[in-house]
N, C-alpha and C. Protein backbone atom coordinates (compact mmCIF):
# COMPACT_ATOMS: atom_id res chain seq x y z
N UNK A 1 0.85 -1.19 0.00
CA UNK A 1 0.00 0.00 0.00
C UNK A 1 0.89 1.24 0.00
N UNK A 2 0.63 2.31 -1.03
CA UNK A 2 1.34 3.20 -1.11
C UNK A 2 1.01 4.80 -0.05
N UNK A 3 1.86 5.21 0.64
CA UNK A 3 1.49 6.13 1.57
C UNK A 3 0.85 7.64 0.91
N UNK A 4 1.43 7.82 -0.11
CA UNK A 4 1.00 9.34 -0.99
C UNK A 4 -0.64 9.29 -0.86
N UNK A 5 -0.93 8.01 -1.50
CA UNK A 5 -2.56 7.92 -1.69
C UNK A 5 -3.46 7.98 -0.38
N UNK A 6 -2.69 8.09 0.68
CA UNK A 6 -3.76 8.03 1.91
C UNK A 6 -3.73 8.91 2.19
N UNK A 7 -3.07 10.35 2.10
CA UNK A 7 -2.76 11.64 2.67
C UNK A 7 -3.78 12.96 1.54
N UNK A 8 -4.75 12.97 1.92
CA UNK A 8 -5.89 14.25 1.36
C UNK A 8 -4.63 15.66 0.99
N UNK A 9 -5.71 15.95 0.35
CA UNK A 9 -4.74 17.60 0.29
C UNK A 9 -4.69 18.50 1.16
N UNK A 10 -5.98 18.46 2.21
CA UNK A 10 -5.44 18.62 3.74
C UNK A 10 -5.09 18.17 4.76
N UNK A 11 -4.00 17.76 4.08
CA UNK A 11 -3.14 16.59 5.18
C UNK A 11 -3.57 15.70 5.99
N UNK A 12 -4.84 15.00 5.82
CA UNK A 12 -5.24 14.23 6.73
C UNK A 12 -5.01 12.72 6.09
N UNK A 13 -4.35 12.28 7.25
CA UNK A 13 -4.20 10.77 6.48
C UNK A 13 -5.23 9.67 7.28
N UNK A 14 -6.29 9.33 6.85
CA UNK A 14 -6.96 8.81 7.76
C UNK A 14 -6.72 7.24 7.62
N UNK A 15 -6.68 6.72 9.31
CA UNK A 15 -5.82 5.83 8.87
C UNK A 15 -7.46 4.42 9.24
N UNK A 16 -8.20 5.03 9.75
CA UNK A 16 -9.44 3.96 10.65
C UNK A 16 -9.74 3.39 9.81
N UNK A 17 -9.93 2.92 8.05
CA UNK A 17 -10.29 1.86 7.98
C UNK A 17 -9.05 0.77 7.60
N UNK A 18 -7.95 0.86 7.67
CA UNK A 18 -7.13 0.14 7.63
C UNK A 18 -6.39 -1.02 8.93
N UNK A 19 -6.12 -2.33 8.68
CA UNK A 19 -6.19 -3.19 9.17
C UNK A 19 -4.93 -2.63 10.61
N UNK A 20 -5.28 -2.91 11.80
CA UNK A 20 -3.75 -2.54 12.45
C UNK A 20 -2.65 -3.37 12.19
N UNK A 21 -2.41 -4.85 11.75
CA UNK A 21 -1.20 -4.90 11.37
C UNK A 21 -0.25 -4.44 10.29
N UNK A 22 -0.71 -3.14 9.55
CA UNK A 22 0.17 -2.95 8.75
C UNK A 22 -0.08 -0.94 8.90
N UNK A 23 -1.14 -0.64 9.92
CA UNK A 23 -1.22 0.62 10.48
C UNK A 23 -0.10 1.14 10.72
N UNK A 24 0.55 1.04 11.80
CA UNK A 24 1.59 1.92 12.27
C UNK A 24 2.70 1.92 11.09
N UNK A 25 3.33 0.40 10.48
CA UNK A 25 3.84 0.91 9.42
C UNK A 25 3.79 1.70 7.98
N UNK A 26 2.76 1.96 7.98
CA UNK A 26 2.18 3.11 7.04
C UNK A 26 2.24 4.68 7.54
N UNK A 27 1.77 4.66 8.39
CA UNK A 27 2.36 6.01 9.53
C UNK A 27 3.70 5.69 9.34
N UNK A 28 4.09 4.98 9.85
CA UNK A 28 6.12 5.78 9.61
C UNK A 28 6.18 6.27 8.58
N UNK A 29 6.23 4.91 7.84
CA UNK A 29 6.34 5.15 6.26
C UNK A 29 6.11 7.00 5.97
N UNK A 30 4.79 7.19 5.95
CA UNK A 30 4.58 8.71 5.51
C UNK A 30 5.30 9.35 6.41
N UNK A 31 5.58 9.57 8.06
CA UNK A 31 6.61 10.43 8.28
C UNK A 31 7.83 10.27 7.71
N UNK A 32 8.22 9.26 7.62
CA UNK A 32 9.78 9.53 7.15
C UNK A 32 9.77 9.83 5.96
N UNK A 33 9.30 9.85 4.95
CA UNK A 33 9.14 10.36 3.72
C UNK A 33 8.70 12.09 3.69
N UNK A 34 8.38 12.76 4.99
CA UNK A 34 8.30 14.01 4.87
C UNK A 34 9.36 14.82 4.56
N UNK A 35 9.42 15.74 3.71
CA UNK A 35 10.09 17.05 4.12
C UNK A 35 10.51 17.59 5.97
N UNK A 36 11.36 17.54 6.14
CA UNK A 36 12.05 18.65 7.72
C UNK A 36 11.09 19.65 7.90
N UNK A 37 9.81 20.24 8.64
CA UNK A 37 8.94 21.23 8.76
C UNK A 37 7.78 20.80 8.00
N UNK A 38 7.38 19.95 7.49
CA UNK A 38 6.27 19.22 7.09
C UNK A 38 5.54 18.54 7.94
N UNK A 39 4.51 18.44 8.07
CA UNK A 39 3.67 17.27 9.06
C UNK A 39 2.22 16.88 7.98
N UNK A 40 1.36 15.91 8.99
CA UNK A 40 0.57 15.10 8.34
C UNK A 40 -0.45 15.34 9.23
N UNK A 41 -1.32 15.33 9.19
CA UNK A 41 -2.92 14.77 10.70
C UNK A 41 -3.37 13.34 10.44
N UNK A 42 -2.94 13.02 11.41
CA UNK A 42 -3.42 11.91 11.32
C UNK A 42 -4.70 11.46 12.04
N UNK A 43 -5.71 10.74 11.56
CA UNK A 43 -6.70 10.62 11.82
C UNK A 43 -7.23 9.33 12.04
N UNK A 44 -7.83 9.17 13.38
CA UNK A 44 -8.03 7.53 13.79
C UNK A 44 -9.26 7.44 14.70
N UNK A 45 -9.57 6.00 14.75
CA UNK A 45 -10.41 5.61 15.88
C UNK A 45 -10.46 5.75 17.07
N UNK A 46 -8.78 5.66 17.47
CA UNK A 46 -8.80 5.58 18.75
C UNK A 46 -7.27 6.46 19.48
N UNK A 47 -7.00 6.94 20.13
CA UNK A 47 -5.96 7.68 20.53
C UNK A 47 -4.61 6.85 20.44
N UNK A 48 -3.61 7.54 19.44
CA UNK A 48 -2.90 6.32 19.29
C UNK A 48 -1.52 6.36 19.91
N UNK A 49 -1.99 6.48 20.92
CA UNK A 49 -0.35 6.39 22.36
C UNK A 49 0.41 5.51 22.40
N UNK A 50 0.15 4.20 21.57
CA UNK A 50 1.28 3.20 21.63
C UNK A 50 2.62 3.89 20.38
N UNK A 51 1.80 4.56 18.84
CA UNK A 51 2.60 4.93 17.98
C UNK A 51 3.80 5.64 18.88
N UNK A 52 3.17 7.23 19.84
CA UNK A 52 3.51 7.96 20.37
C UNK A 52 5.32 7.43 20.80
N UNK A 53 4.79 6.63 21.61
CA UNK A 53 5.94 6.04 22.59
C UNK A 53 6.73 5.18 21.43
N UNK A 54 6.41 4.76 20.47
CA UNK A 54 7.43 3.98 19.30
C UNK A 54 7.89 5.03 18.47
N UNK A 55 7.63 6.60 18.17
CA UNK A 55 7.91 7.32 17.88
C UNK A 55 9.28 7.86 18.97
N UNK A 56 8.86 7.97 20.29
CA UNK A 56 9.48 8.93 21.12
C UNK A 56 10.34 7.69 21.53
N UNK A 57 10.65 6.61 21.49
CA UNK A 57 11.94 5.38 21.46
C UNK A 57 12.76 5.48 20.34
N UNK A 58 12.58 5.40 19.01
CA UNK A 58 13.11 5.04 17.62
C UNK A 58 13.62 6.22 17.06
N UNK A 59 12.99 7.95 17.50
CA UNK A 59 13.19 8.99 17.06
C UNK A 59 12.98 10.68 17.87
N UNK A 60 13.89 10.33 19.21
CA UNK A 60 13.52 11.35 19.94
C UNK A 60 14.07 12.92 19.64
N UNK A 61 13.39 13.68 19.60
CA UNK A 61 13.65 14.93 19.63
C UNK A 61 13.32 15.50 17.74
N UNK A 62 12.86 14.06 17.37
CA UNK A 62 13.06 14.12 16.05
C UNK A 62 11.69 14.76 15.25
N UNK A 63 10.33 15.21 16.33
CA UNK A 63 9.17 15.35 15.59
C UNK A 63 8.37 15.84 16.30
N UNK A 64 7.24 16.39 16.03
CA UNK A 64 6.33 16.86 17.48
C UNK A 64 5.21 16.26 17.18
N UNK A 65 3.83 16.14 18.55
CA UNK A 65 2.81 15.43 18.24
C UNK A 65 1.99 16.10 19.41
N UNK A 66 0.93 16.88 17.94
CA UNK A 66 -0.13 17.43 18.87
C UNK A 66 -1.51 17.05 18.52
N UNK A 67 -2.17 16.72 20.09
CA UNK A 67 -3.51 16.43 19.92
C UNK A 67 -4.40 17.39 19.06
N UNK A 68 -5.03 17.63 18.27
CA UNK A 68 -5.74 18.44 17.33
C UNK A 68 -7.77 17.72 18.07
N UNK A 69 -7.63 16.84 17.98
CA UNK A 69 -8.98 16.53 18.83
C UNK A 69 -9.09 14.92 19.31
N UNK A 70 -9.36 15.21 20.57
CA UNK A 70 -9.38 14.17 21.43
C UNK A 70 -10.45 13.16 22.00
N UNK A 71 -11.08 12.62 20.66
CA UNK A 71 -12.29 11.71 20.69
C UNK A 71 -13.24 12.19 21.49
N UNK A 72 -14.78 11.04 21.75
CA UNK A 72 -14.29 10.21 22.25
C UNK A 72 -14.26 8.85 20.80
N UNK A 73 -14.57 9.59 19.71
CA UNK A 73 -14.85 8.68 18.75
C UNK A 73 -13.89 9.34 17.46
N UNK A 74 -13.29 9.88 17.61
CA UNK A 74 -12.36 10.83 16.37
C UNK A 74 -11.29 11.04 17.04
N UNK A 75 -9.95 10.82 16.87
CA UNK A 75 -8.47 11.00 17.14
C UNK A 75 -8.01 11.69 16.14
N UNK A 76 -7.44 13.19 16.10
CA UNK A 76 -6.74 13.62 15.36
C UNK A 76 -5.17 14.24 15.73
N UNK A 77 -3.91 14.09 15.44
CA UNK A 77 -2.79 14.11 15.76
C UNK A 77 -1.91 14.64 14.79
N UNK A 78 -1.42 16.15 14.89
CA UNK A 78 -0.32 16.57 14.02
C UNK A 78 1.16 16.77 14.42
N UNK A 79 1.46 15.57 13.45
CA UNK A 79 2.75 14.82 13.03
C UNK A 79 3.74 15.73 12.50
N UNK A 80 4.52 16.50 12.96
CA UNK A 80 5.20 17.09 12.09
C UNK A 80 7.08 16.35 12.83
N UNK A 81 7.75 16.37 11.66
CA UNK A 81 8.89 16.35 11.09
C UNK A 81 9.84 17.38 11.37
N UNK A 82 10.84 17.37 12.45
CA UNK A 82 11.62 18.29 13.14
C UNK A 82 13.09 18.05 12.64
N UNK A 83 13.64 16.90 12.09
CA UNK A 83 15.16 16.54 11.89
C UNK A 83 15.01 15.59 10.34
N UNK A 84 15.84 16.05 9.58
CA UNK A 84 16.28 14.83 8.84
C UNK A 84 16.78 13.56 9.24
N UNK A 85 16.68 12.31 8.52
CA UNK A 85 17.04 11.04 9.51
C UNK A 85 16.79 9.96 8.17
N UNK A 86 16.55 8.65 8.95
CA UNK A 86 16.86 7.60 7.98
C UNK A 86 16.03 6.61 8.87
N UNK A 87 15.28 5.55 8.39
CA UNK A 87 14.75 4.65 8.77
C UNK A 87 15.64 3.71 9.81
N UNK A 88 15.38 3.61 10.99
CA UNK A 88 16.21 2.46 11.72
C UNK A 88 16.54 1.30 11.05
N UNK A 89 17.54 0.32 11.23
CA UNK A 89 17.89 -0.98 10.64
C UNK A 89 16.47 -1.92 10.76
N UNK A 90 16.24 -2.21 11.93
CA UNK A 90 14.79 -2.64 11.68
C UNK A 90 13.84 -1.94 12.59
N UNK A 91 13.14 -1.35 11.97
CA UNK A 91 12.21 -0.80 12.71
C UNK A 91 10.63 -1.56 13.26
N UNK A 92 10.42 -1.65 14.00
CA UNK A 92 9.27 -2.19 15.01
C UNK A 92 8.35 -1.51 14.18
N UNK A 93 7.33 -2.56 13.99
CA UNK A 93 5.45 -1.71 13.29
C UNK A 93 5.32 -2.73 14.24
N UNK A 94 4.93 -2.04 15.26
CA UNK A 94 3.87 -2.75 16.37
C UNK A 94 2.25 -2.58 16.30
N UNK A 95 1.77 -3.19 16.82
CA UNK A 95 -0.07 -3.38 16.35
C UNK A 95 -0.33 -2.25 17.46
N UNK A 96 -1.51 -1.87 17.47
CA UNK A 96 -2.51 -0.51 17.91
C UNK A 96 -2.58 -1.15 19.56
N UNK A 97 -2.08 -2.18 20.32
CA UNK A 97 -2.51 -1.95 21.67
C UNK A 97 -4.49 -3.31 21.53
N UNK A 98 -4.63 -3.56 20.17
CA UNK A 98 -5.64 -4.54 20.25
C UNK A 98 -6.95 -3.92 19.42
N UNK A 99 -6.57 -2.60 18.86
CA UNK A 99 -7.72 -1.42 17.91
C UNK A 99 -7.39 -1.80 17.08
């Protein structure tokens, strides 16, 4: 699945109908493919604090993440891109926590 096609022209990449085992790696995927000062909204079912913490392990200081709206049925989160960088050797796509 290609990441360009999930991202609207206002940056919303909505990610809720897609399966969670291949969720979070689609989210990287499109961050690391950003531009440095670029971000994405990402848009979900459910608040996605596990990405958060696999973000803030694999790439600290490297991005910011702000709640934009906080369900209880709509998660929206802007992703923006603070450092140039490179995909870890292997990077973890961990599942949603069971969403």
């Amino acid at each position: 699945m290609q990441t360009e096609n999930l991202v609207g022209a206002d940056k919303v990449m909505d990610v809720r109908p897609i399966p969670c085992s291949v969720k979070h790696g689609l989210i990287i995927k499109q961050w690391l493919e950003l531009p440095v000062g670029d971000h994405f909204i990402l848009l979900n079912d459910h608040d996605p604090v596990p990405l958060y913490y696999q973000f803030a392990a694999q790439w600290p200081d490297t991005f910011t993440w702000e709640h934009l709206v906080k369900g209880p049925a709509e998660f929206r989160v802007k992703i923006t891109k603070l450092a140039a960088l490179t995909a870890p050797a292997n990077p973890v796509a961990e599942c949603c926590g069971g969403h």
